[in-house]
N, C-alpha and C. Protein backbone atom coordinates (compact mmCIF):
# COMPACT_ATOMS: atom_id res chain seq x y z
N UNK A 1 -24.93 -23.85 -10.15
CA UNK A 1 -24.24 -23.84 -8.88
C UNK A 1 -24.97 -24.80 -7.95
N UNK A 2 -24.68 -25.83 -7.39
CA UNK A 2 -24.50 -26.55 -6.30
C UNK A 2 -24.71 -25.90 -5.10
N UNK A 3 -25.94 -25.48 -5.05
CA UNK A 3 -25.56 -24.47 -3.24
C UNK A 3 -26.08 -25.54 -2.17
N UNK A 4 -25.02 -25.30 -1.02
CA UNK A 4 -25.76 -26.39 -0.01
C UNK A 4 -25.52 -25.30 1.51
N UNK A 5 -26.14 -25.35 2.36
CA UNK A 5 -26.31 -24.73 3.44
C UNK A 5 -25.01 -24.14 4.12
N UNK A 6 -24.69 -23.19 4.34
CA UNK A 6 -23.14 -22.77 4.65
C UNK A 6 -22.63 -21.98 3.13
N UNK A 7 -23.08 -21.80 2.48
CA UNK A 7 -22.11 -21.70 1.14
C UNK A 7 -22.58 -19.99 1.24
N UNK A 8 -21.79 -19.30 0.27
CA UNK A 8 -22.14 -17.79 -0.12
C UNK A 8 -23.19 -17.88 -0.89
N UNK A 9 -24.35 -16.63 -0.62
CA UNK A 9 -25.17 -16.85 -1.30
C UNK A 9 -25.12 -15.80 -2.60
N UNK A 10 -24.13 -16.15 -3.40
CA UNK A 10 -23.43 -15.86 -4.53
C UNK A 10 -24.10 -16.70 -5.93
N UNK A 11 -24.86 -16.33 -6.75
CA UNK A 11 -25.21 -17.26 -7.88
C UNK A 11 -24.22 -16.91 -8.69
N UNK A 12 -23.36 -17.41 -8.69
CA UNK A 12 -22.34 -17.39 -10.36
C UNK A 12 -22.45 -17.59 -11.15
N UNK A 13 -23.42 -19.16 -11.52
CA UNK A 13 -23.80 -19.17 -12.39
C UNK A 13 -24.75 -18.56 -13.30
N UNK A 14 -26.06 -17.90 -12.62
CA UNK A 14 -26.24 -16.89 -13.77
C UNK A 14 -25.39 -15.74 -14.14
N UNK A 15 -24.22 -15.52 -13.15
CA UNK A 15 -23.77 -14.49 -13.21
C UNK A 15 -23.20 -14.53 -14.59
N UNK A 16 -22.18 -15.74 -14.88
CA UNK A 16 -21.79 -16.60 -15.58
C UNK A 16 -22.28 -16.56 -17.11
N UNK A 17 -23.10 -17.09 -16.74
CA UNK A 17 -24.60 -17.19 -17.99
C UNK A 17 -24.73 -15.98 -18.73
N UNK A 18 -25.37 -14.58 -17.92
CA UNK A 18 -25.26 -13.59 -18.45
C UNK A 18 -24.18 -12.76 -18.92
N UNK A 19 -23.19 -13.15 -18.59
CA UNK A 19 -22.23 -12.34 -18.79
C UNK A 19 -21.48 -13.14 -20.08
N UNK A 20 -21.65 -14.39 -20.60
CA UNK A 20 -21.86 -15.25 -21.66
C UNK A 20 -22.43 -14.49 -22.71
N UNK A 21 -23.63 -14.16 -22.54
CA UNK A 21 -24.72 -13.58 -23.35
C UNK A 21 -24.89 -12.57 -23.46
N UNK A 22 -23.92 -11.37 -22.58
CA UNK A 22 -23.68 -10.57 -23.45
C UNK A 22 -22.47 -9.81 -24.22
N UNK A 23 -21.78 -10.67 -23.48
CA UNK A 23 -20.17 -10.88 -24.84
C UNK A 23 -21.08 -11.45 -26.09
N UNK A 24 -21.89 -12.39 -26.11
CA UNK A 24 -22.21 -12.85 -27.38
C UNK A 24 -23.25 -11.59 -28.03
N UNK A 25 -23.91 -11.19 -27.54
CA UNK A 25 -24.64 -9.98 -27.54
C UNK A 25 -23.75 -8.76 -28.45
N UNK A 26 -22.79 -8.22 -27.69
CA UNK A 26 -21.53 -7.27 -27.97
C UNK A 26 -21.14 -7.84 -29.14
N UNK A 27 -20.66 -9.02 -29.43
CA UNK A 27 -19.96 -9.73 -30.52
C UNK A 27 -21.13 -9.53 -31.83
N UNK A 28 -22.13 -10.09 -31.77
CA UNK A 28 -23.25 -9.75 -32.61
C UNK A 28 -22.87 -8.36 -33.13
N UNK A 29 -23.48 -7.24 -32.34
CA UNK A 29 -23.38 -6.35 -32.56
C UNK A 29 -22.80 -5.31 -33.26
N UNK A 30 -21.69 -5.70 -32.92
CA UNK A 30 -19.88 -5.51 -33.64
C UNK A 30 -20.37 -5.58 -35.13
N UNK A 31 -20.28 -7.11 -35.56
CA UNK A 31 -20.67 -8.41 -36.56
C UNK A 31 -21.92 -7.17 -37.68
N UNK A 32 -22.93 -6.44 -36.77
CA UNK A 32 -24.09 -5.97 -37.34
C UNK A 32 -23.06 -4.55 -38.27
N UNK A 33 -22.49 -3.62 -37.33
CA UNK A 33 -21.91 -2.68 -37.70
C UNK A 33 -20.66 -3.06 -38.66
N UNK A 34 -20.25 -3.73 -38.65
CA UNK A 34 -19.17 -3.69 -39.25
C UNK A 34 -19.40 -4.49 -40.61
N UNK A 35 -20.68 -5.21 -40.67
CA UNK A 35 -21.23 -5.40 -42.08
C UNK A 35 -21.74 -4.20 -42.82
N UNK A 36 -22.10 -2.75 -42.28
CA UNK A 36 -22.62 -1.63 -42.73
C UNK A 36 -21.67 -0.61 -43.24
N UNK A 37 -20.72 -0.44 -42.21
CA UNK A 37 -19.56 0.73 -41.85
C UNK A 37 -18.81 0.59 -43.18
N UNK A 38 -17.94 1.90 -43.76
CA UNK A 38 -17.38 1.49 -44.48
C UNK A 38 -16.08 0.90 -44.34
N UNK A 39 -15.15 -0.04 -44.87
CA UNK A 39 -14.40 -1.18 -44.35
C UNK A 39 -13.04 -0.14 -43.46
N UNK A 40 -12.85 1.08 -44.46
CA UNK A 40 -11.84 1.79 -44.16
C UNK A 40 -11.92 3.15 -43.42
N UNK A 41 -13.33 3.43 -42.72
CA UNK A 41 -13.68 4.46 -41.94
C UNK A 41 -13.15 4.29 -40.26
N UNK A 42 -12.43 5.39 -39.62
CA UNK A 42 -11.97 5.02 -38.53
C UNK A 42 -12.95 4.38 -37.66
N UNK A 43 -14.47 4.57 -37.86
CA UNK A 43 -15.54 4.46 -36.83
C UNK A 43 -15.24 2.27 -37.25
N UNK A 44 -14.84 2.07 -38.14
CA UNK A 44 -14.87 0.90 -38.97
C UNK A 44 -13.29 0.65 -38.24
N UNK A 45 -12.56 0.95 -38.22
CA UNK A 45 -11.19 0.65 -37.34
C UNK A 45 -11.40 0.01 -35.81
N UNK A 46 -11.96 1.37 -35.08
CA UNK A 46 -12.29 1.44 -33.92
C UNK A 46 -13.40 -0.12 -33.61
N UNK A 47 -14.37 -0.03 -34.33
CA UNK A 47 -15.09 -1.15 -34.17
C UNK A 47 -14.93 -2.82 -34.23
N UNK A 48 -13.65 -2.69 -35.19
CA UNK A 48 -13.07 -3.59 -35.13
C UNK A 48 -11.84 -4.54 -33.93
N UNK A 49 -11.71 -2.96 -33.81
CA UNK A 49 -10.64 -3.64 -32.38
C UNK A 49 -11.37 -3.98 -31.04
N UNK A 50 -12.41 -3.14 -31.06
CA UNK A 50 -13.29 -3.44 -29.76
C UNK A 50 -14.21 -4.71 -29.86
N UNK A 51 -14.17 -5.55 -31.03
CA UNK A 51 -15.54 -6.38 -31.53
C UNK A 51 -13.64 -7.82 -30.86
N UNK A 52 -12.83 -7.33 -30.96
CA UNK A 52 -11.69 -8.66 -30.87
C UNK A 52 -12.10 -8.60 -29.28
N UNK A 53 -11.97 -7.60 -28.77
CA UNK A 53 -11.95 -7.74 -27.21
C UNK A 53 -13.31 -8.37 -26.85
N UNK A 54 -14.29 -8.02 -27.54
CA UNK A 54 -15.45 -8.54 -27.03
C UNK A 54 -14.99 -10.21 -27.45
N UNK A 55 -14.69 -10.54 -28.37
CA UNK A 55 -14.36 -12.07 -28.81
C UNK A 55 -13.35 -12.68 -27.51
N UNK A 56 -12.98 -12.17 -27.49
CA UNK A 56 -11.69 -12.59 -26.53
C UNK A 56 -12.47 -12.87 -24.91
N UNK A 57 -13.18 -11.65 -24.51
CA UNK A 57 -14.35 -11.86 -23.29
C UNK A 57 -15.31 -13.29 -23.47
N UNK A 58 -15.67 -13.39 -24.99
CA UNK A 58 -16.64 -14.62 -25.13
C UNK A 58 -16.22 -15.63 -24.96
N UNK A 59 -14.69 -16.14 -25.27
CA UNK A 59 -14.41 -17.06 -25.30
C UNK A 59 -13.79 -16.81 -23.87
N UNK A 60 -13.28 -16.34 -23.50
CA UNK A 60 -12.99 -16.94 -21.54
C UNK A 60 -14.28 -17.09 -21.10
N UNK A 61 -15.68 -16.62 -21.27
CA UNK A 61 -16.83 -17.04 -20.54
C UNK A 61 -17.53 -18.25 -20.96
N UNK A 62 -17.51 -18.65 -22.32
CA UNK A 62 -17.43 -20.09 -23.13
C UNK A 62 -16.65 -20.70 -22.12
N UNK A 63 -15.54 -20.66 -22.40
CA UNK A 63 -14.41 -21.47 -21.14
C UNK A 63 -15.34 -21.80 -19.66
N UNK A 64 -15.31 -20.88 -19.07
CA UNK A 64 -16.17 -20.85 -17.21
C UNK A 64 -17.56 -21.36 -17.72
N UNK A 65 -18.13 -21.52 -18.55
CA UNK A 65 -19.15 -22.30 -18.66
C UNK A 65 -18.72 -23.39 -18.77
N UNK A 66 -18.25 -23.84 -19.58
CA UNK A 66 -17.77 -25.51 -19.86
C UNK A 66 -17.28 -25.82 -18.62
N UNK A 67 -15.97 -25.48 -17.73
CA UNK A 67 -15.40 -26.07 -16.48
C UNK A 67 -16.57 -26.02 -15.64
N UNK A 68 -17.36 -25.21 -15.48
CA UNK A 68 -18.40 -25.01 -14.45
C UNK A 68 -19.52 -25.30 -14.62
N UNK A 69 -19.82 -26.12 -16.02
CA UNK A 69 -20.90 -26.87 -16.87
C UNK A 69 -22.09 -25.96 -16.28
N UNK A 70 -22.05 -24.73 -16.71
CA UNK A 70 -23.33 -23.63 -16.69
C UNK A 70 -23.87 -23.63 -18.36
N UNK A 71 -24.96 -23.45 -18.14
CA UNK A 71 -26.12 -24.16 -19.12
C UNK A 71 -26.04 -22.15 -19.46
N UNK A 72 -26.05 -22.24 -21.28
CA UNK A 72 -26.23 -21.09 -21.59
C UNK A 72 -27.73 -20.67 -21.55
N UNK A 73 -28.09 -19.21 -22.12
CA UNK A 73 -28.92 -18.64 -22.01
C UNK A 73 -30.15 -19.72 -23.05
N UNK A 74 -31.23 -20.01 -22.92
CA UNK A 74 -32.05 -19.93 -23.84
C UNK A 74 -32.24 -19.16 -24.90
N UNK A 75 -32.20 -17.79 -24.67
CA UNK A 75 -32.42 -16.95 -25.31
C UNK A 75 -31.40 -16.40 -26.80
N UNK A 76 -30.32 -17.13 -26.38
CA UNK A 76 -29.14 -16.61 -27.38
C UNK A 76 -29.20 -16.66 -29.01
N UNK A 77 -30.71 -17.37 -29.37
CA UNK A 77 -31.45 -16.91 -30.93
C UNK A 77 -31.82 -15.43 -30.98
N UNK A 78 -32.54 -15.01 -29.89
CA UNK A 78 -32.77 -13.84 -30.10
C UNK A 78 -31.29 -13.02 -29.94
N UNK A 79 -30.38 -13.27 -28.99
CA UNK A 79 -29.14 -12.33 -28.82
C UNK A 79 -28.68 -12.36 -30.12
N UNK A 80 -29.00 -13.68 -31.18
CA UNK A 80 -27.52 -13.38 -32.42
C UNK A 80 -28.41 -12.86 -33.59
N UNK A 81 -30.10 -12.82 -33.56
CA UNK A 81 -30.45 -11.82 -34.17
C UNK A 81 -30.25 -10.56 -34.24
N UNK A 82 -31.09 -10.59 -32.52
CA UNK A 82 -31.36 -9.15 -32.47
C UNK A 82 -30.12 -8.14 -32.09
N UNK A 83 -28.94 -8.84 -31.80
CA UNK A 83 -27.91 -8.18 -31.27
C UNK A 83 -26.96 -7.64 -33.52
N UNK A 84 -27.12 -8.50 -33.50
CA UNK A 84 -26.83 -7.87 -35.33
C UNK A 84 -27.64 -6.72 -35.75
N UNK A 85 -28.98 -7.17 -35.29
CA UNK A 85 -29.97 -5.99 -36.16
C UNK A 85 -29.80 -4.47 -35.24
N UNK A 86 -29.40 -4.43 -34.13
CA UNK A 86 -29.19 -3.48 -33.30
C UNK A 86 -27.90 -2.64 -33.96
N UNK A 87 -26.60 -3.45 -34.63
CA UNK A 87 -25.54 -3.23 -34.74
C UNK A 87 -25.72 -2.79 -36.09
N UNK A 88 -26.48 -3.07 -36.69
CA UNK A 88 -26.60 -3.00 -38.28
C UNK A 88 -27.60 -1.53 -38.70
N UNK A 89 -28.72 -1.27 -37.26
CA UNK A 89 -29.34 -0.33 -37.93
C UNK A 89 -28.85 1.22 -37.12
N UNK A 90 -27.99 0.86 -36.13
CA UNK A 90 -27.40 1.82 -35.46
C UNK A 90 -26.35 2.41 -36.70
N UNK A 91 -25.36 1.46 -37.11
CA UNK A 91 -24.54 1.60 -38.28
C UNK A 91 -24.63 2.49 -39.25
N UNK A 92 -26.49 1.98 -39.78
CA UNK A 92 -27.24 3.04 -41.10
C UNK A 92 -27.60 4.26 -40.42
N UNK A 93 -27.33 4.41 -39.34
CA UNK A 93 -27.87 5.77 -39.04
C UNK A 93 -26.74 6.99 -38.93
N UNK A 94 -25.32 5.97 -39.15
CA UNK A 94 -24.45 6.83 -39.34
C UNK A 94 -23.33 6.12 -38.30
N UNK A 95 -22.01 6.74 -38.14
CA UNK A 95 -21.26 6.32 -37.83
C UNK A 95 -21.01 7.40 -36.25
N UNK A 96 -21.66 7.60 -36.04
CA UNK A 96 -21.77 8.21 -34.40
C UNK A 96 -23.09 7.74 -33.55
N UNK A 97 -23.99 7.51 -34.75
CA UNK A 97 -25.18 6.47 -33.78
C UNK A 97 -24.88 5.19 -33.76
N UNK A 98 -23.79 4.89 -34.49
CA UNK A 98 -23.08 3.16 -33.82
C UNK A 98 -22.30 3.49 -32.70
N UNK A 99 -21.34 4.55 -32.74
CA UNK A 99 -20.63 4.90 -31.58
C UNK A 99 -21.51 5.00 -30.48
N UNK A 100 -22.57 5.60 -30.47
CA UNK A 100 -23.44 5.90 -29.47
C UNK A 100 -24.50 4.88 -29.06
N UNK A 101 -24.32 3.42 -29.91
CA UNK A 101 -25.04 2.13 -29.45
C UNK A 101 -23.67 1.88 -28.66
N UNK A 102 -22.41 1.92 -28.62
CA UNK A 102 -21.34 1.51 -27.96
C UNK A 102 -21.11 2.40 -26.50
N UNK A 103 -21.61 3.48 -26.62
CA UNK A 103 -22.15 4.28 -25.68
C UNK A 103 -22.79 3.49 -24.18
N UNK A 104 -23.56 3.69 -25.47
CA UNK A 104 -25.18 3.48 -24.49
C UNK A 104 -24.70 1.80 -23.57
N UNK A 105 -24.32 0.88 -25.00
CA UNK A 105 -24.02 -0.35 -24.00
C UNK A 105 -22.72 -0.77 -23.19
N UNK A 106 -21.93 0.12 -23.18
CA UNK A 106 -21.12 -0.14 -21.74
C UNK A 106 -21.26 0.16 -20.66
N UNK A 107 -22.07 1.79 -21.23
CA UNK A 107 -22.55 2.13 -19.44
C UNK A 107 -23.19 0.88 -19.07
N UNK A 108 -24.14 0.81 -19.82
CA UNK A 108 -24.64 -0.70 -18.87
C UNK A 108 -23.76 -1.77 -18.10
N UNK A 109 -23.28 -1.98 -19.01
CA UNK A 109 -22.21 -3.01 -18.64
C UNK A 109 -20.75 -2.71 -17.25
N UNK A 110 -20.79 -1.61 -17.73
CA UNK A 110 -19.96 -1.22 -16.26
C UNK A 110 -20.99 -1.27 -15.23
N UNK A 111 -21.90 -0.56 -15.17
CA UNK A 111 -22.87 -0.55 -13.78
C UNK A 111 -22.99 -2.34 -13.79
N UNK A 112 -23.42 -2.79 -14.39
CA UNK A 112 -23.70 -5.03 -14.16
C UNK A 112 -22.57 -5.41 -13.94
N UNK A 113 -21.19 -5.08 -14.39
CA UNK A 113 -19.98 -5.59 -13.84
C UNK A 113 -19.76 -5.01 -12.25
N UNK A 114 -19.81 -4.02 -11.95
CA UNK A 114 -19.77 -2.97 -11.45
C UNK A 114 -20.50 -4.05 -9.50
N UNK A 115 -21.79 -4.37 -10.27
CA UNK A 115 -22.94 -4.67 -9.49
C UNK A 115 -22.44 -6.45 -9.30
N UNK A 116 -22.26 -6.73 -9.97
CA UNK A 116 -21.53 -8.13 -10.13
C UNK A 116 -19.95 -8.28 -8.99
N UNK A 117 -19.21 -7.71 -8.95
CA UNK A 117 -18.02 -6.93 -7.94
C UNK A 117 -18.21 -7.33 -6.74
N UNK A 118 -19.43 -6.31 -6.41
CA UNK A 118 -19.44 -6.05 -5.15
C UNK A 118 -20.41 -7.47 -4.95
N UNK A 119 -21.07 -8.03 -5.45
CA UNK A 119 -21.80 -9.45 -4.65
C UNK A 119 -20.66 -10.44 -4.82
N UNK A 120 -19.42 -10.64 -5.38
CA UNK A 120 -18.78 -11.49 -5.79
C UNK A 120 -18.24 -11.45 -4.24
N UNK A 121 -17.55 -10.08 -4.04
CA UNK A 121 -16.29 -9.77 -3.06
C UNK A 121 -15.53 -10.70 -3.68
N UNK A 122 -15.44 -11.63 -2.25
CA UNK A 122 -14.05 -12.46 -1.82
C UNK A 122 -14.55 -14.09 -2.25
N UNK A 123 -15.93 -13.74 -2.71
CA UNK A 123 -16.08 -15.71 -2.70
C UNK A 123 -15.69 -16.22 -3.89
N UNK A 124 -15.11 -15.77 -5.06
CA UNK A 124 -14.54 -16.40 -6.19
C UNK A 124 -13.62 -15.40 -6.93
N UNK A 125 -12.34 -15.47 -6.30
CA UNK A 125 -11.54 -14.65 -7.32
C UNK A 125 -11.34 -14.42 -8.64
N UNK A 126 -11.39 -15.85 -8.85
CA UNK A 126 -11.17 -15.89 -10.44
C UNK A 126 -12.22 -15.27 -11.38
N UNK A 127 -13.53 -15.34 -11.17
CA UNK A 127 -14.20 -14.71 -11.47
C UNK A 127 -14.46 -12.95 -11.10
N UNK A 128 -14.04 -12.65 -10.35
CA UNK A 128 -13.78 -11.25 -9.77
C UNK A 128 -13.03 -11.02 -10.77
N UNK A 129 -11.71 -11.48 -10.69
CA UNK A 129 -10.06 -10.77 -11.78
C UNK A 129 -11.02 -10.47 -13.09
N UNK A 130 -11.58 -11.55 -13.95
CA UNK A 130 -11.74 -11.84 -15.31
C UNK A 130 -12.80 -10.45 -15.23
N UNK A 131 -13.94 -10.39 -14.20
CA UNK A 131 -14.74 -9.01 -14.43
C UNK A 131 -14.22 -8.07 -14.44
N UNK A 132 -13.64 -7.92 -13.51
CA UNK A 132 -12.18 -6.18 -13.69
C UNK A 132 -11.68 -6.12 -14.72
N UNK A 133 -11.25 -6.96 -14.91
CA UNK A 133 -10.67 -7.10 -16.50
C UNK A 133 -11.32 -6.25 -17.32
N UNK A 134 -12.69 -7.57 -17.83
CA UNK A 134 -13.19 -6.95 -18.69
C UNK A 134 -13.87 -5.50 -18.63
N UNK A 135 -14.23 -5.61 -17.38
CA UNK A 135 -14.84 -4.11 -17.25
C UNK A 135 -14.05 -2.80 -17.24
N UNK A 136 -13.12 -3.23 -17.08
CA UNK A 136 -11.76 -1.89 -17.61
C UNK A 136 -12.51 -1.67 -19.10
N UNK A 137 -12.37 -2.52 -19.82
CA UNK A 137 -11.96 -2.85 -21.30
C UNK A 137 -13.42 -2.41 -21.99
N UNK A 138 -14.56 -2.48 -20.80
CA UNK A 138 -16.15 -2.18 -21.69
C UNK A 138 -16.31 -0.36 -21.44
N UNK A 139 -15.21 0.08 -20.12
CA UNK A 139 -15.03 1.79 -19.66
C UNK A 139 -14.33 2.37 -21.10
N UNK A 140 -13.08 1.56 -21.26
CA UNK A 140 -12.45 1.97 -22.22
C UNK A 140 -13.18 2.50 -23.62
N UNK A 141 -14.19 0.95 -24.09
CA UNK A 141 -15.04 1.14 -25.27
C UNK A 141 -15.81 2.24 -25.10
N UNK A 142 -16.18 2.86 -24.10
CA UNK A 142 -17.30 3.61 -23.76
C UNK A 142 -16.70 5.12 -23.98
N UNK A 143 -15.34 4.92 -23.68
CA UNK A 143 -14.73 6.43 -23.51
C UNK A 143 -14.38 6.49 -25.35
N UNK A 144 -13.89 5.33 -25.57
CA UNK A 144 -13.14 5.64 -27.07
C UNK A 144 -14.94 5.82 -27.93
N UNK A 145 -15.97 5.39 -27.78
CA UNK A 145 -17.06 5.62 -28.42
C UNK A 145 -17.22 7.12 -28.54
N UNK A 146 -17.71 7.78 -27.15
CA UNK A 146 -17.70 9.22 -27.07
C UNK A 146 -16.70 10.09 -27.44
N UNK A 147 -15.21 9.54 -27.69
CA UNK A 147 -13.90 10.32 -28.32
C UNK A 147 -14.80 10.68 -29.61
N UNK A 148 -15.29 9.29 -30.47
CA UNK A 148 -15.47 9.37 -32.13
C UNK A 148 -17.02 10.19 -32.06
N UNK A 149 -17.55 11.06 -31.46
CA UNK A 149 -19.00 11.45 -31.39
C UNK A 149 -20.08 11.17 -31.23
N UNK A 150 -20.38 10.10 -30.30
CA UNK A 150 -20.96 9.14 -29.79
C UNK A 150 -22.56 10.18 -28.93
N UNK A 151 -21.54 11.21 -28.40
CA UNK A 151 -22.81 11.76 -28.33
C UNK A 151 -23.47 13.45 -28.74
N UNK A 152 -22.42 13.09 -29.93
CA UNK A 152 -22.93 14.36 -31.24
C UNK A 152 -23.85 13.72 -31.85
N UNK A 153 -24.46 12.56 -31.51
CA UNK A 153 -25.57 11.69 -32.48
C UNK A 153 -27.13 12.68 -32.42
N UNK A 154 -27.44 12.84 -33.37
CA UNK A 154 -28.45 13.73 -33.02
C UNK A 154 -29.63 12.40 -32.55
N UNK A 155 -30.46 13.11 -31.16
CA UNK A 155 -31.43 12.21 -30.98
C UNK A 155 -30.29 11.39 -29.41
N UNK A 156 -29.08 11.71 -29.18
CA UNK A 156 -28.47 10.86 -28.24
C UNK A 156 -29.08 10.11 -27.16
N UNK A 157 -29.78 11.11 -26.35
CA UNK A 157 -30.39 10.59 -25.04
C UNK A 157 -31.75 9.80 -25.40
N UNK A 158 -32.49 9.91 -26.63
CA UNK A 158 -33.42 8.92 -26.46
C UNK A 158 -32.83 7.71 -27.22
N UNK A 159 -32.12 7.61 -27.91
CA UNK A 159 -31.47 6.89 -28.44
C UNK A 159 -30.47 5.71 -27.33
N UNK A 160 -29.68 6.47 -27.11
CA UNK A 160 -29.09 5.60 -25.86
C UNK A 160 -29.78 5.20 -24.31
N UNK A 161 -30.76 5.81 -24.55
CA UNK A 161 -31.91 6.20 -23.04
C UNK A 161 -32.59 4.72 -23.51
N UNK A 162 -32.90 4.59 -24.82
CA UNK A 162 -33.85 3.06 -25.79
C UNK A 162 -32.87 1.59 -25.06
N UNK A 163 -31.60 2.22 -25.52
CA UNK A 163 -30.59 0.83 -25.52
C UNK A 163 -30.05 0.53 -24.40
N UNK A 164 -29.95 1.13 -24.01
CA UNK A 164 -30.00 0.76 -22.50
C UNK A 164 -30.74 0.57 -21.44
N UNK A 165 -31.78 0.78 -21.65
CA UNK A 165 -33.58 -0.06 -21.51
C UNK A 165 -33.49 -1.42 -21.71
N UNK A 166 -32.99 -1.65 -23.34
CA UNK A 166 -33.04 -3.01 -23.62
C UNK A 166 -32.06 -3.54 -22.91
N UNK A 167 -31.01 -3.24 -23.03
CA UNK A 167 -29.61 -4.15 -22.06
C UNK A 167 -30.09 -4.51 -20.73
N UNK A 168 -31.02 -3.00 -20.21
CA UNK A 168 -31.57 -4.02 -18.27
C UNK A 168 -32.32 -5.02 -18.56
N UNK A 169 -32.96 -4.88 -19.98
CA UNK A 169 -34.21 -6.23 -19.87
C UNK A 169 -33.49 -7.39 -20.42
N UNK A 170 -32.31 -7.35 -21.21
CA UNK A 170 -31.64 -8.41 -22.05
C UNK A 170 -31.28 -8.89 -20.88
N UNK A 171 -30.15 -8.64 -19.49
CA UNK A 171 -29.71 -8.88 -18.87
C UNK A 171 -30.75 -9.50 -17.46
N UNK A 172 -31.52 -8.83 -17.27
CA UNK A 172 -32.37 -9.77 -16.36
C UNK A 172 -33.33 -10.96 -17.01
N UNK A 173 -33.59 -10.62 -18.63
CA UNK A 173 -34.40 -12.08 -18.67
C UNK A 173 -33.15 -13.32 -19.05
N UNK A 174 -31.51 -12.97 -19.01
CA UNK A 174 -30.35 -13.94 -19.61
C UNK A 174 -30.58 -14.75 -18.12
N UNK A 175 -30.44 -13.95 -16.89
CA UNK A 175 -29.99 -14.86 -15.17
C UNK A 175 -30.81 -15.52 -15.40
N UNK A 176 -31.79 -15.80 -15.92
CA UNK A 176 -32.98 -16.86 -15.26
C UNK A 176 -33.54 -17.52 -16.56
N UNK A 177 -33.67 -17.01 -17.94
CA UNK A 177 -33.56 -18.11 -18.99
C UNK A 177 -33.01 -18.48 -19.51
């Protein structure tokens, strides 16, 4: 972002950035579980339709990066590791402790969209719409996670209490590297 004296003091572009990184993050993730799950288990259904929406989020934020030539995360080696290995060992632990990594990471993501909203207001719509959007769509994942037993996971709260630890730290070291 270009800020010059008079302007909102709105950074979009990391907003931008991070929110890049963790659709790619989410997408990983998906990618981790759904290499584990079995192909024809509903938890394996469900994961699949929510891993398109996350695709669909990546590529409109791919898009607002390119028009708005925002420089991605540094970090996005570690997101397409570690965002698989998150998805992959949540997976082996069963098919309600993946639900309950889907859990754990929307709450996040609604509160950062959520938090993202209200600094946006009125100074960039387009970016406002596309967050509502998606953040409908990360409430939704969150509710359909806990439908499939998300938090019958034995171990839930330290479990999702872990991953959503990591998401505040994924998300504040994405704005700035």
């Amino acid at each position: 972002m270009n800020w010059r004296p008079g302007d909102p003091a709105v950074d979009t572009d990391s907003m931008i950035r991070v929110d890049q990184a963790g659709e790619y993050g989410a997408a990983r993730i998906y990618a981790g579980q759904l290499a584990v799950l079995r192909q024809n288990s509903p938890a394996a259904h469900e994961v699949a339709r929510m891993a398109a929406q996350e695709q669909r989020h990546l590529d409109r934020f791919n898009q607002l990066m390119a028009e708005r030539r925002v420089r991605p995360t540094l970090l996005q080696p570690l997101w397409h590791v570690g965002g698989f290995a998150l998805g992959a060992a949540t997976a082996l632990l069963g098919e309600r402790a993946a639900m309950a990594c889907t859990d754990a990471i929307e709450t996040e993501i609604d509160r950062h969209y959520g938090e993202q909203l209200e600094a946006i207001g009125e100074s960039d719509g387009e970016l406002a719409r596309d967050v509502a959007e998606f953040r409908a769509e990360e409430v939704e994942h969150r509710d359909t996670a806990r439908a499939h037993g998300a938090t019958d996971t034995p171990g839930y709260p330290l479990l999702t209490g872990a991953i959503r630890a990591g998401c505040r730290v994924a998300i504040a070291l994405s704005k700035r590297i």
